[in-house]
N, C-alpha and C. Protein backbone atom coordinates (compact mmCIF):
# COMPACT_ATOMS: atom_id res chain seq x y z
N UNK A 1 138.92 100.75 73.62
CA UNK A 1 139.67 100.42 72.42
C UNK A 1 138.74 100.45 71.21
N UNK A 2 139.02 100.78 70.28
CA UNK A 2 139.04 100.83 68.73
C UNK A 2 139.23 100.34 67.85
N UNK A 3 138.88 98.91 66.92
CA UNK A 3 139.03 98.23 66.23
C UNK A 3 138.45 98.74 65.11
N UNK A 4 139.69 98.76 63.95
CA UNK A 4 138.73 98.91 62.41
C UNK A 4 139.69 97.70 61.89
N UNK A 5 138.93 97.36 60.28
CA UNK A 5 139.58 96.21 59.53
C UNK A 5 139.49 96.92 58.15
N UNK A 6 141.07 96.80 57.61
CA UNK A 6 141.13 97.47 56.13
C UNK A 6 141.16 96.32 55.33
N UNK A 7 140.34 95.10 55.07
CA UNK A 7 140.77 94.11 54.48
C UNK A 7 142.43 93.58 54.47
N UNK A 8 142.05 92.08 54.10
CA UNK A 8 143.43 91.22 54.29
C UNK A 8 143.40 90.82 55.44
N UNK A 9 144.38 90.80 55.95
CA UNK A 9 144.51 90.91 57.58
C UNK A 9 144.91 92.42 58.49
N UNK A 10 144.63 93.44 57.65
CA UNK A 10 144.77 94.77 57.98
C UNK A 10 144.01 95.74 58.65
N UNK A 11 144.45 95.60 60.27
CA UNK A 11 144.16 95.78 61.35
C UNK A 11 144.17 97.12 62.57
N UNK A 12 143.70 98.29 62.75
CA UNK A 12 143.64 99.07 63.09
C UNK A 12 143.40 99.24 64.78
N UNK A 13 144.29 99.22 65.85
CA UNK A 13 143.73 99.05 66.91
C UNK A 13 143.95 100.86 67.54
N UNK A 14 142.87 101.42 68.70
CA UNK A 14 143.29 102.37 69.26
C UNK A 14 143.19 102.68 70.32
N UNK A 15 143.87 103.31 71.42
CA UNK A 15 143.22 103.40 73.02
C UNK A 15 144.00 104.85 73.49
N UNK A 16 143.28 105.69 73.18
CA UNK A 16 144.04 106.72 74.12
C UNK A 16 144.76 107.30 72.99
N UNK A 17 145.94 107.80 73.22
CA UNK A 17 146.85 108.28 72.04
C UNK A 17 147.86 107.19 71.35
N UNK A 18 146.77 106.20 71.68
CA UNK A 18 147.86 104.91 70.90
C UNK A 18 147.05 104.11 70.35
N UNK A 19 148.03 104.27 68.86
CA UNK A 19 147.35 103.81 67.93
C UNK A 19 148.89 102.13 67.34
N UNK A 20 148.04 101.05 67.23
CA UNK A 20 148.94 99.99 66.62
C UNK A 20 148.32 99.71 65.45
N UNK A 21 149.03 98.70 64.38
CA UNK A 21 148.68 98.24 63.32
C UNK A 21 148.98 96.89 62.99
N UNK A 22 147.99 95.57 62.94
CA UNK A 22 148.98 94.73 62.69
C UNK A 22 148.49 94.48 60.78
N UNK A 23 149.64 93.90 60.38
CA UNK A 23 149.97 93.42 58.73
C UNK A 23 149.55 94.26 57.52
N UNK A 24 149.68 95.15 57.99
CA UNK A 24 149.42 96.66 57.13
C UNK A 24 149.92 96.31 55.63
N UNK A 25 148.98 96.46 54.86
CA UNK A 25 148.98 96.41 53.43
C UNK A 25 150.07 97.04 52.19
N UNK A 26 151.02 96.73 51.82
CA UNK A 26 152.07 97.47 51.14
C UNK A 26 151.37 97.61 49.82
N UNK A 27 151.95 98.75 49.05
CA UNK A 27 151.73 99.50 47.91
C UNK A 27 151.91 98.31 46.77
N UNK A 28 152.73 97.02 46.64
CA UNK A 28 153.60 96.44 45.55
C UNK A 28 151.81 95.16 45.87
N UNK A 29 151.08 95.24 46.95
CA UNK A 29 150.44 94.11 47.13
C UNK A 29 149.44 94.06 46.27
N UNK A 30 148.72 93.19 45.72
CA UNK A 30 147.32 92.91 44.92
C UNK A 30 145.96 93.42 45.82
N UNK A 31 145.78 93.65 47.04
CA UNK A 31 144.80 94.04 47.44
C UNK A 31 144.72 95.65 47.86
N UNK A 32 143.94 96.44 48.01
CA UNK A 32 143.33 97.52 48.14
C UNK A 32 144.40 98.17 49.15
N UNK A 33 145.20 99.29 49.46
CA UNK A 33 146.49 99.85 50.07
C UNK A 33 145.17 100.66 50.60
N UNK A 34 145.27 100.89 52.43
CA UNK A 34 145.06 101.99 53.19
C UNK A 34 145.98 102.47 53.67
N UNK A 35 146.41 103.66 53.99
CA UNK A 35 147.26 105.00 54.67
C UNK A 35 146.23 105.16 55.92
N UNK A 36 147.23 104.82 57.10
CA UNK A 36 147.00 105.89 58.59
C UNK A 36 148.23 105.54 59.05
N UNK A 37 148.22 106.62 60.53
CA UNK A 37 149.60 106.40 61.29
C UNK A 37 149.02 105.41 62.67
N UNK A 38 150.40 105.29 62.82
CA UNK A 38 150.54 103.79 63.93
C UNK A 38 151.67 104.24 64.38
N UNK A 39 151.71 103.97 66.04
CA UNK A 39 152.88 104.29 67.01
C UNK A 39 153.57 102.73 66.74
N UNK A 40 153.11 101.78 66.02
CA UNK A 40 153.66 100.43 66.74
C UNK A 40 153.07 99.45 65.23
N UNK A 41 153.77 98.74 64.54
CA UNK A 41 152.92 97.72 63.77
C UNK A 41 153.64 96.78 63.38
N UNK A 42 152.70 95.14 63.80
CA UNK A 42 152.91 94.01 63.53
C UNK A 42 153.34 93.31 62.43
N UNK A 43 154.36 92.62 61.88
CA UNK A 43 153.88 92.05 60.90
C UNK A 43 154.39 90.85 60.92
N UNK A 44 153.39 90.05 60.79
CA UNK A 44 153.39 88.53 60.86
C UNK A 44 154.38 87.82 59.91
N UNK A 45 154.53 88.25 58.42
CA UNK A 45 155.35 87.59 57.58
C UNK A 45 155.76 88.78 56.42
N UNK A 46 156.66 88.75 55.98
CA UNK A 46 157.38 89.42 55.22
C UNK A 46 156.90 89.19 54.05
N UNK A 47 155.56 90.00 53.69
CA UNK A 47 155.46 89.69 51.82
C UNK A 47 154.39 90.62 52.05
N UNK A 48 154.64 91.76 50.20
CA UNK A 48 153.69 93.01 50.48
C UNK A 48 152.45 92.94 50.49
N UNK A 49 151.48 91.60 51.19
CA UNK A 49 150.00 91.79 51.83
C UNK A 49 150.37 92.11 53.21
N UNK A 50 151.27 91.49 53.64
CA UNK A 50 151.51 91.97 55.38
C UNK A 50 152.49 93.02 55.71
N UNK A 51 153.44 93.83 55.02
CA UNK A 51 154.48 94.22 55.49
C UNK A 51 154.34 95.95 54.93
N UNK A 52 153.46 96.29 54.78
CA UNK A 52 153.11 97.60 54.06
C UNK A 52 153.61 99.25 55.44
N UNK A 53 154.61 99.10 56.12
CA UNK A 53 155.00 99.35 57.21
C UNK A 53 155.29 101.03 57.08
N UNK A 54 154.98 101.40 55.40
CA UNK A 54 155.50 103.03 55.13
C UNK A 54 153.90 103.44 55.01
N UNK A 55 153.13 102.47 54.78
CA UNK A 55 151.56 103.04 55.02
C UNK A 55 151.04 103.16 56.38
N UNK A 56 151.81 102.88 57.32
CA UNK A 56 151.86 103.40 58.43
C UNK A 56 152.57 104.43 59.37
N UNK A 57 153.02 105.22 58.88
CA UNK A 57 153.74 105.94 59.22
C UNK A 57 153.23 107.45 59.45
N UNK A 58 153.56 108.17 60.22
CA UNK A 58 153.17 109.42 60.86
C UNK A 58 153.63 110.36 60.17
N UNK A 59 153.59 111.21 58.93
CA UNK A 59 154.52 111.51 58.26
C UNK A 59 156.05 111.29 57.97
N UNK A 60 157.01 111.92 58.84
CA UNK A 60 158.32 111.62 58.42
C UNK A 60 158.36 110.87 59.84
N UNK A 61 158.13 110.38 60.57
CA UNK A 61 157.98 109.45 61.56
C UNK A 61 157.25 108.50 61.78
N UNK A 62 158.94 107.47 61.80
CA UNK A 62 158.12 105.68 61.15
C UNK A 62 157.90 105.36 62.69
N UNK A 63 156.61 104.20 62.56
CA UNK A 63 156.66 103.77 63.67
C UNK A 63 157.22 102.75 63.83
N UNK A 64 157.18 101.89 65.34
CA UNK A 64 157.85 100.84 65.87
C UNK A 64 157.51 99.45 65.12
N UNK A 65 158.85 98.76 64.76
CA UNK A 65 158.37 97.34 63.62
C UNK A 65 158.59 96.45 64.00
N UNK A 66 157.66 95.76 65.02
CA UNK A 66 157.81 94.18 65.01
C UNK A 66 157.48 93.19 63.81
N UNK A 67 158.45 92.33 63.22
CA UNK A 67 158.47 91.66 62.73
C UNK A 67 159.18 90.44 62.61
N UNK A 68 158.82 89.63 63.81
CA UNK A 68 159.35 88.25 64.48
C UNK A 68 159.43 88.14 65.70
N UNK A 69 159.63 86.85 65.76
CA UNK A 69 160.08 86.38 67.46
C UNK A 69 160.48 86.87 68.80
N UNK A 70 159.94 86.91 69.83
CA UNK A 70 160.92 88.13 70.65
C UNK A 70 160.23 88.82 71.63
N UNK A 71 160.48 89.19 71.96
CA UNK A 71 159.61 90.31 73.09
C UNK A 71 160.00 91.53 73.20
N UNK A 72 158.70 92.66 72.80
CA UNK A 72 158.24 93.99 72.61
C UNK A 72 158.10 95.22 73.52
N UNK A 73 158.14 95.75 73.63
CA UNK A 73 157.32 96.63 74.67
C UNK A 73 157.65 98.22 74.09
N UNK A 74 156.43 98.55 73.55
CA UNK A 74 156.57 100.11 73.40
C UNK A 74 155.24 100.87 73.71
N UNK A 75 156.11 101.80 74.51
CA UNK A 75 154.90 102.70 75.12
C UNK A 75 154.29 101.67 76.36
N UNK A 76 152.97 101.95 76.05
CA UNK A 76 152.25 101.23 76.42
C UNK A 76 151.96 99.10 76.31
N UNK A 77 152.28 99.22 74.97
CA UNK A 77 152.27 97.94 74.45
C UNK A 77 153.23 97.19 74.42
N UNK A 78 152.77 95.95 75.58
CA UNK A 78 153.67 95.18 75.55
C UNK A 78 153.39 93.37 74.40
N UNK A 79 154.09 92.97 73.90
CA UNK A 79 154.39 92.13 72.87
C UNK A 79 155.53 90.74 73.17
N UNK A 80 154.82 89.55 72.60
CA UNK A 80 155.63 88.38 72.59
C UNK A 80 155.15 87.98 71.16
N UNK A 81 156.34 87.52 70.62
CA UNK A 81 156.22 86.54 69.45
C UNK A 81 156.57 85.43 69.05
N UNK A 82 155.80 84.51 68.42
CA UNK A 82 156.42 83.03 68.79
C UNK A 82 156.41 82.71 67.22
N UNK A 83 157.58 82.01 66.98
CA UNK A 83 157.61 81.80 65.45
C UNK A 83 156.77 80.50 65.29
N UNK A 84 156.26 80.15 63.71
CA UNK A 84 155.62 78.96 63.29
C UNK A 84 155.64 78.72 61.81
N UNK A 85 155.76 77.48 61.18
CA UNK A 85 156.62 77.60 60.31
C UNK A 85 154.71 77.54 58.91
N UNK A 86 154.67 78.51 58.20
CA UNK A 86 153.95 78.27 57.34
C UNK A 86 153.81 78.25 55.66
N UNK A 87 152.86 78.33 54.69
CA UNK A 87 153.05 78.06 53.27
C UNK A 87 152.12 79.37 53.14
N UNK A 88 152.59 80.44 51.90
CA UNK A 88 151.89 81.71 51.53
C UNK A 88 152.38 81.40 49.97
N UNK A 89 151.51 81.24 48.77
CA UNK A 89 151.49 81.53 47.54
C UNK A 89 152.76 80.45 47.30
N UNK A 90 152.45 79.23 47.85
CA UNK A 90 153.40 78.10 47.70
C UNK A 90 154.59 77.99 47.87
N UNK A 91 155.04 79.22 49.04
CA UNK A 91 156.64 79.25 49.64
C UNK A 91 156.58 79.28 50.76
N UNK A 92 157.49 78.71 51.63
CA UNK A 92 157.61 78.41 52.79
C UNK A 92 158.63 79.71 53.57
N UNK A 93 157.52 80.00 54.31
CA UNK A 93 157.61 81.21 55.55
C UNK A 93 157.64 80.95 56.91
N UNK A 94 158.26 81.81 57.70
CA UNK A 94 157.91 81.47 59.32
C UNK A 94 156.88 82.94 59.11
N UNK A 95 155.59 82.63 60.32
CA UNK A 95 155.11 82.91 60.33
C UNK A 95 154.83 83.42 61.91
N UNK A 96 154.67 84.81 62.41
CA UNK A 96 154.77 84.99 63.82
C UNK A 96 153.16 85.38 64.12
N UNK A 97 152.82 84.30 65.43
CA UNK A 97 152.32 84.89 66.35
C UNK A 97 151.97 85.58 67.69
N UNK A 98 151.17 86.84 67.09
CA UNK A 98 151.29 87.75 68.13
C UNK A 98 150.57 87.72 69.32
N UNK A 99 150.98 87.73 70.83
CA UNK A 99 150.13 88.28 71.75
C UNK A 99 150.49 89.36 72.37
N UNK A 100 149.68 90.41 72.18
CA UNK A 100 149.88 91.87 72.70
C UNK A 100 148.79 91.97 73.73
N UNK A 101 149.41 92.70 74.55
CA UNK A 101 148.84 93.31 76.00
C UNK A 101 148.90 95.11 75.80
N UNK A 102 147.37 95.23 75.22
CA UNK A 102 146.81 96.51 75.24
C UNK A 102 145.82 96.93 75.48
N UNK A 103 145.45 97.91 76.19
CA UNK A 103 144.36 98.49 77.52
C UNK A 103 144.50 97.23 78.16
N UNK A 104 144.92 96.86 78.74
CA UNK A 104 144.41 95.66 79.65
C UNK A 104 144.13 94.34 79.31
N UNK A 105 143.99 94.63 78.10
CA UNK A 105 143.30 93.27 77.08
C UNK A 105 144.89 92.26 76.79
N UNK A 106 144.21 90.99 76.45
CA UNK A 106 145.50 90.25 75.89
C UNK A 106 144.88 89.80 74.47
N UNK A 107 145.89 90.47 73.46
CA UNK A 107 144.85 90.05 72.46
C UNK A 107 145.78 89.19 71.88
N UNK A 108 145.38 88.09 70.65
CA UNK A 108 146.34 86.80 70.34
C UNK A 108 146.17 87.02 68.81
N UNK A 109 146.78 87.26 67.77
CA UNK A 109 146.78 88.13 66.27
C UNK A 109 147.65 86.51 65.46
N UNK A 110 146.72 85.83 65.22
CA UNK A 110 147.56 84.51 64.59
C UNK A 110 148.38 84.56 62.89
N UNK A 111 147.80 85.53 62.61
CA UNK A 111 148.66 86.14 61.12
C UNK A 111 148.39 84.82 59.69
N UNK A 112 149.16 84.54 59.47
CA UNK A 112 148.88 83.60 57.90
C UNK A 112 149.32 82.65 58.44
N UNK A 113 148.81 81.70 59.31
CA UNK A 113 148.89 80.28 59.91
C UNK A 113 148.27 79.27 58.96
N UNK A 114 148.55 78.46 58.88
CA UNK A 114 148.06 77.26 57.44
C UNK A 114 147.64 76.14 58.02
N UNK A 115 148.52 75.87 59.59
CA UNK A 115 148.77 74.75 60.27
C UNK A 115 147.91 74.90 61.59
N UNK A 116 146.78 74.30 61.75
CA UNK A 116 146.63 74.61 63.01
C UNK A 116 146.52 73.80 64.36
N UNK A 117 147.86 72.87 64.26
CA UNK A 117 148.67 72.12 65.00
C UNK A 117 149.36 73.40 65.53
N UNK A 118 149.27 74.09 66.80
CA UNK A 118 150.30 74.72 66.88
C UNK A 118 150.92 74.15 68.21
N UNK A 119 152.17 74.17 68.89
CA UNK A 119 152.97 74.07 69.35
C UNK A 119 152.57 73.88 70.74
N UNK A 120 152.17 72.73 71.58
CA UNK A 120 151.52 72.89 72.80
C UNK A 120 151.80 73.79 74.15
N UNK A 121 154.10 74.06 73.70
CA UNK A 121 154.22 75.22 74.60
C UNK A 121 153.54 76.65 73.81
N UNK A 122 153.55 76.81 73.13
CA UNK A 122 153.05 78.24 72.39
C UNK A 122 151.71 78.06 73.14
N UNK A 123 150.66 77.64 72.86
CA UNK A 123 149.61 77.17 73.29
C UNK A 123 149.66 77.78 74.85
N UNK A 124 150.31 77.23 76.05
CA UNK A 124 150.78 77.49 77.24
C UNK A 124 150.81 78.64 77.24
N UNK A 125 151.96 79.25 76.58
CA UNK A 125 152.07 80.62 76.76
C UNK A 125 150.89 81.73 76.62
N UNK A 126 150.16 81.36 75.46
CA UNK A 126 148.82 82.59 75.24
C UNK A 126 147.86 83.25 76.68
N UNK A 127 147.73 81.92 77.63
CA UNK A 127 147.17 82.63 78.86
C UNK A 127 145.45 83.01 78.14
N UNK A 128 144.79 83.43 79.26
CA UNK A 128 143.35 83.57 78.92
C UNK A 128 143.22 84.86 78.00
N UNK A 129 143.01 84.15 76.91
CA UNK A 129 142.76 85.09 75.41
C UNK A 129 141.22 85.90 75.18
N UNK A 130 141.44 87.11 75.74
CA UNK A 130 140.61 88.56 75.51
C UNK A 130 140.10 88.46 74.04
N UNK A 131 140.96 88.75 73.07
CA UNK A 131 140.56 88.74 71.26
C UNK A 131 141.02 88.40 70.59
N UNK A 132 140.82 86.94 69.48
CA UNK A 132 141.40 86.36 69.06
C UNK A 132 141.25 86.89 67.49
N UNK A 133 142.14 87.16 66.42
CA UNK A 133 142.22 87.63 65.27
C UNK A 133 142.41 86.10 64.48
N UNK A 134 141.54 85.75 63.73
CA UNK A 134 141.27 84.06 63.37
C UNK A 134 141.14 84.09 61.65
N UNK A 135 142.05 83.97 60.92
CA UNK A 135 142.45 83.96 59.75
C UNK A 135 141.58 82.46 59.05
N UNK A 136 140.82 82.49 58.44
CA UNK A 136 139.78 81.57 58.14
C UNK A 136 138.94 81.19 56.74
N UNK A 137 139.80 81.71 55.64
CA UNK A 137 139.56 81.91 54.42
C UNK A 137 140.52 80.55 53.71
N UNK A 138 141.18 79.78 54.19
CA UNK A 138 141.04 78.66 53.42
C UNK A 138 142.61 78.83 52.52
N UNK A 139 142.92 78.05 51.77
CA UNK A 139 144.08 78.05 50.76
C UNK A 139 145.15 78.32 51.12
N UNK A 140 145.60 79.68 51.44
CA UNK A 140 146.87 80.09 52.43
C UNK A 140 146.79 80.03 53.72
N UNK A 141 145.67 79.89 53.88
CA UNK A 141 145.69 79.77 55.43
C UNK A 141 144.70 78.81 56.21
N UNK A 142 143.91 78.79 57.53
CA UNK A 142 143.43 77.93 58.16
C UNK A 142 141.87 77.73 56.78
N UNK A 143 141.86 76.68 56.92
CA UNK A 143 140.04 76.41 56.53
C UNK A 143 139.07 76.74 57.60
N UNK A 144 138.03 76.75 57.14
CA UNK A 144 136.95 76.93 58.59
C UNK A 144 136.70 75.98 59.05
N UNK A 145 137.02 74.79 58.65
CA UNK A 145 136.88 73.88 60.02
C UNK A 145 137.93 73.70 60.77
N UNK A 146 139.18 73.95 60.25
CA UNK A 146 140.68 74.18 61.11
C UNK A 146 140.44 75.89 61.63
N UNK A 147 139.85 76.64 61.60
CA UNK A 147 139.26 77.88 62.22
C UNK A 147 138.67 77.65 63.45
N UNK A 148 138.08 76.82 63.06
CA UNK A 148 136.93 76.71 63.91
C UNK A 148 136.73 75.75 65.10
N UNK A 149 137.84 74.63 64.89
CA UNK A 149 138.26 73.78 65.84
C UNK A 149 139.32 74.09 66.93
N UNK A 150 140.60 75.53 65.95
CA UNK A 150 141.11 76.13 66.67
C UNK A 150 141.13 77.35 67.96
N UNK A 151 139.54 78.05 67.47
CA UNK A 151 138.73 78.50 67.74
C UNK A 151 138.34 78.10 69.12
N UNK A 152 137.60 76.91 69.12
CA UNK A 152 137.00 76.28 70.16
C UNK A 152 138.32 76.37 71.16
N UNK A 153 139.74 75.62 70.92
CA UNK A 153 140.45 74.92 71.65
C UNK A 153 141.22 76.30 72.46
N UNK A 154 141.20 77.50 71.62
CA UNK A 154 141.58 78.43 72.47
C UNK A 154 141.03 79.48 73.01
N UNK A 155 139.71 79.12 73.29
CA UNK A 155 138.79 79.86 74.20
C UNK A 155 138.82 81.14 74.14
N UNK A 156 139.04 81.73 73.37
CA UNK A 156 138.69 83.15 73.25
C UNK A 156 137.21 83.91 74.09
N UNK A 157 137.23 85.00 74.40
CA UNK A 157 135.94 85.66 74.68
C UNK A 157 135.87 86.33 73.57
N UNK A 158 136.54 86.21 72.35
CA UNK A 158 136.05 87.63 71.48
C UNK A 158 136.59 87.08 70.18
N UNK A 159 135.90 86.73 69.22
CA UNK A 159 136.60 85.67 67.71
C UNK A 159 136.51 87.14 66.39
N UNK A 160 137.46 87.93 66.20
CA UNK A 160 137.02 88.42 64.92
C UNK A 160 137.78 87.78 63.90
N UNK A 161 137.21 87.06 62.70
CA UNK A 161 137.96 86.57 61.70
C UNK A 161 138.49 87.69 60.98
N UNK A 162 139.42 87.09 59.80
CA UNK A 162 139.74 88.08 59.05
C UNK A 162 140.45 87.39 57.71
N UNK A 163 140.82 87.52 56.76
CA UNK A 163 141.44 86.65 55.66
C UNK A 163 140.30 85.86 55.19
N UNK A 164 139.37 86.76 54.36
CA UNK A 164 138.04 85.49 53.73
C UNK A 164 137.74 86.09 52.97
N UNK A 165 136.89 85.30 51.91
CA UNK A 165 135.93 85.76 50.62
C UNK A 165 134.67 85.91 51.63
N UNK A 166 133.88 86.04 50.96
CA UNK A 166 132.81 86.23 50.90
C UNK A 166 132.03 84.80 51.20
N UNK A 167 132.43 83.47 50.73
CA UNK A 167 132.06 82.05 50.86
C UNK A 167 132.55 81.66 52.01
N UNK A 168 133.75 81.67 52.20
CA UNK A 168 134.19 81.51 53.56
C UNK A 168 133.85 81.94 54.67
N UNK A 169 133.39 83.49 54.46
CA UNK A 169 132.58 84.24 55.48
C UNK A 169 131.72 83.19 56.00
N UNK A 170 130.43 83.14 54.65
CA UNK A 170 129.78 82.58 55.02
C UNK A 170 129.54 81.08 55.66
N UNK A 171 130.40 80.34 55.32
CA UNK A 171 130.56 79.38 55.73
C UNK A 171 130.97 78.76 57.07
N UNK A 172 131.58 80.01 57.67
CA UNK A 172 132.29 79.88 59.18
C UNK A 172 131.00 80.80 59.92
N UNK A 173 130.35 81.83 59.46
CA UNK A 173 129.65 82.00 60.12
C UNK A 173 128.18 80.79 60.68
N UNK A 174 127.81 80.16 59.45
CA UNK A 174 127.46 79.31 60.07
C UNK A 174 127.59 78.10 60.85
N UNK A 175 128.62 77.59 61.17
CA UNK A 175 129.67 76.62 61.46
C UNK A 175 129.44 77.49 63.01
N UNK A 176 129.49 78.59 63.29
CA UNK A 176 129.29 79.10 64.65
C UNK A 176 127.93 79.43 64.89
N UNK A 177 127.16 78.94 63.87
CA UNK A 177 125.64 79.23 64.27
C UNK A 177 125.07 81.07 64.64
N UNK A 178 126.19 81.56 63.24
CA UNK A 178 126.17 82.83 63.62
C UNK A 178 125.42 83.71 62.38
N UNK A 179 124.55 82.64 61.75
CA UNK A 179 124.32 82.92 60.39
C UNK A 179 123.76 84.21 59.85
N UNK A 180 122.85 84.89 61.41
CA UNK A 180 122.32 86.09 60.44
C UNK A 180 123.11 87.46 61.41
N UNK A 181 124.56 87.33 61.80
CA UNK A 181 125.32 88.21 62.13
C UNK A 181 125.60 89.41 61.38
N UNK A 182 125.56 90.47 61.50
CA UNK A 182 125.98 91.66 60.41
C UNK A 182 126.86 92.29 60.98
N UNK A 183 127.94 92.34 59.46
CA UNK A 183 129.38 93.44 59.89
C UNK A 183 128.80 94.62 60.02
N UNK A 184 130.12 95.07 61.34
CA UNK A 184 129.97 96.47 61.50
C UNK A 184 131.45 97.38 61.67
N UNK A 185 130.85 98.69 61.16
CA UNK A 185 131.82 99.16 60.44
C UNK A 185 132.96 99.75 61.34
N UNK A 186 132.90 99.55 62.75
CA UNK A 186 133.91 99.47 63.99
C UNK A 186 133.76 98.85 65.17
N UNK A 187 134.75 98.87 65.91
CA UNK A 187 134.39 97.86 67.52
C UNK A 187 134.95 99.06 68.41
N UNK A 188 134.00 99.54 68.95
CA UNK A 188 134.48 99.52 70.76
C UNK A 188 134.27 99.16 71.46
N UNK A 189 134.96 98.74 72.09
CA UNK A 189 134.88 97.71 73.85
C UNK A 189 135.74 98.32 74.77
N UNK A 190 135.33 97.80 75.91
CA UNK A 190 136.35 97.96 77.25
C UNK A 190 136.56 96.06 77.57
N UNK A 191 137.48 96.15 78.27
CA UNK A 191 137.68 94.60 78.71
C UNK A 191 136.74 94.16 79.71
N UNK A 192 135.53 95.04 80.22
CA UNK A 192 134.43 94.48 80.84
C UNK A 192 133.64 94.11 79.81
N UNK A 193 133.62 94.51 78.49
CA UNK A 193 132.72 94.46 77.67
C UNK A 193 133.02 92.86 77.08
N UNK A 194 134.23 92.73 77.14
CA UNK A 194 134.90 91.29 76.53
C UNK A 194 134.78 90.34 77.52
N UNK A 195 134.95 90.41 79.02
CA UNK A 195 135.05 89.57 79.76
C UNK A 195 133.68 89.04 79.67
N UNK A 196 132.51 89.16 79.31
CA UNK A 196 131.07 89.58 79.43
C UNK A 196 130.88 88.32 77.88
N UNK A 197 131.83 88.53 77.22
CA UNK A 197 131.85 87.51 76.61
C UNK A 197 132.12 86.18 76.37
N UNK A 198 131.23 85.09 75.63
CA UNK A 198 131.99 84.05 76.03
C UNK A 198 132.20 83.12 74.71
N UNK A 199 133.57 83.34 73.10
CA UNK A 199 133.47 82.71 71.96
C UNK A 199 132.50 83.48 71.11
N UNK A 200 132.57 84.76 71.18
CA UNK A 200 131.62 85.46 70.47
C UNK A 200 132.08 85.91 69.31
N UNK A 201 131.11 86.47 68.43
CA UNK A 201 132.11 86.67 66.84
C UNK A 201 131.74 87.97 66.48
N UNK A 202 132.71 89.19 66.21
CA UNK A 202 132.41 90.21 65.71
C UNK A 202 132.92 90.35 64.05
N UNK A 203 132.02 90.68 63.20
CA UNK A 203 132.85 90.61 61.95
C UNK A 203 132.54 92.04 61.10
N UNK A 204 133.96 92.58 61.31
CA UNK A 204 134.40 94.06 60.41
C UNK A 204 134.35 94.29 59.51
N UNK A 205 133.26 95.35 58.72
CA UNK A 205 133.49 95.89 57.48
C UNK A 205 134.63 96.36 56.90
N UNK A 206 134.99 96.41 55.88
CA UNK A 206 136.14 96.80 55.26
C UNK A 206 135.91 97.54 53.64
């Protein structure tokens, strides 16, 4: 698999001839719009930082749109979503999180979570979490010490944050004692490569 990060929470996964996307960046949004195609893309909450779903698209062929609660399965990729209720730019959203089962991996994509009380059956359900996508920039979403406590409690083998300045970066990286870590500008792994891990932090250029 293939991990790139287009800033935001804008997420590039690939394995084979399958390519997903989760919270793909819309044109109307304040941050930086990337274009690629995606057989499949996530989106956690309905507002144009996450829902940019025509910048994913294969030319005149849109791909598959999860966006909420429910259970998925395309192609290859299979999908559960569990709603949670959160605050984005001081309005109240449900907010879905994702666990997708791709190559083998179970990966857990928490999206614009604010709260990180989450739901002890949700919790149940995640199962032993391969790669956790950990939103950690503070204001709209988790702080790094609500990152980082959430972090711990759901045992991930594989932590890439995503949703941060530059302060926040830094601040959670050291909080994991990860202080002189350097982004890199993609991930490949196999799920031996992850299992091999144990709470580790990869953090993506963008």
């Amino acid at each position: 698999m293939v991990i790139t990060y287009h800033g935001g929470q804008c997420f590039k996964l690939s394995f084979g001839g399958t390519t997903i996307a989760f919270n793909p960046i819309a044109k109307k949004s304040k941050l930086d719009v990337v274009k690629f195609g995606a057989d499949a893309t996530f989106v956690t909450l309905w507002h144009p930082d996450f829902n940019g779903v025509d910048q994913v698209a294969h030319g005149s062929k849109q791909p598959f749109i999860a966006d909420g609660p429910g259970e998925y399965e395309i192609g290859q990729v299979t999908a559960r979503g569990f709603g949670v209720k959160t605050t984005y730019h001081n309005q109240e959203y449900y907010n879905t999180i994702y666990q997708v089962h791709f190559e083998d991996m179970n990966i857990v994509f928490l999206g614009v979570l604010s709260n990180p009380e989450i739901d002890p059956k949700i919790l149940s359900e995640l199962g032993d979490i391969d790669i956790l996508f950990l939103p950690i920039g503070g204001g709209d979403v988790l702080s790094v010490p609500q990152a980082s406590k959430l972090a711990v409690k759901l045992e991930a083998h594989l932590i890439i944050p995503m949703h941060y300045d530059a302060t926040s970066l830094k601040t959670f990286l050291k909080e994991e004692s990860e202080e002189d870590l350097k982004p890199v500008d993609k991930l490949t792994l196999k799920k031996k490569d992850v299992h091999a891990m144990s709470g580790d932090v990869v953090v993506l250029k963008f």
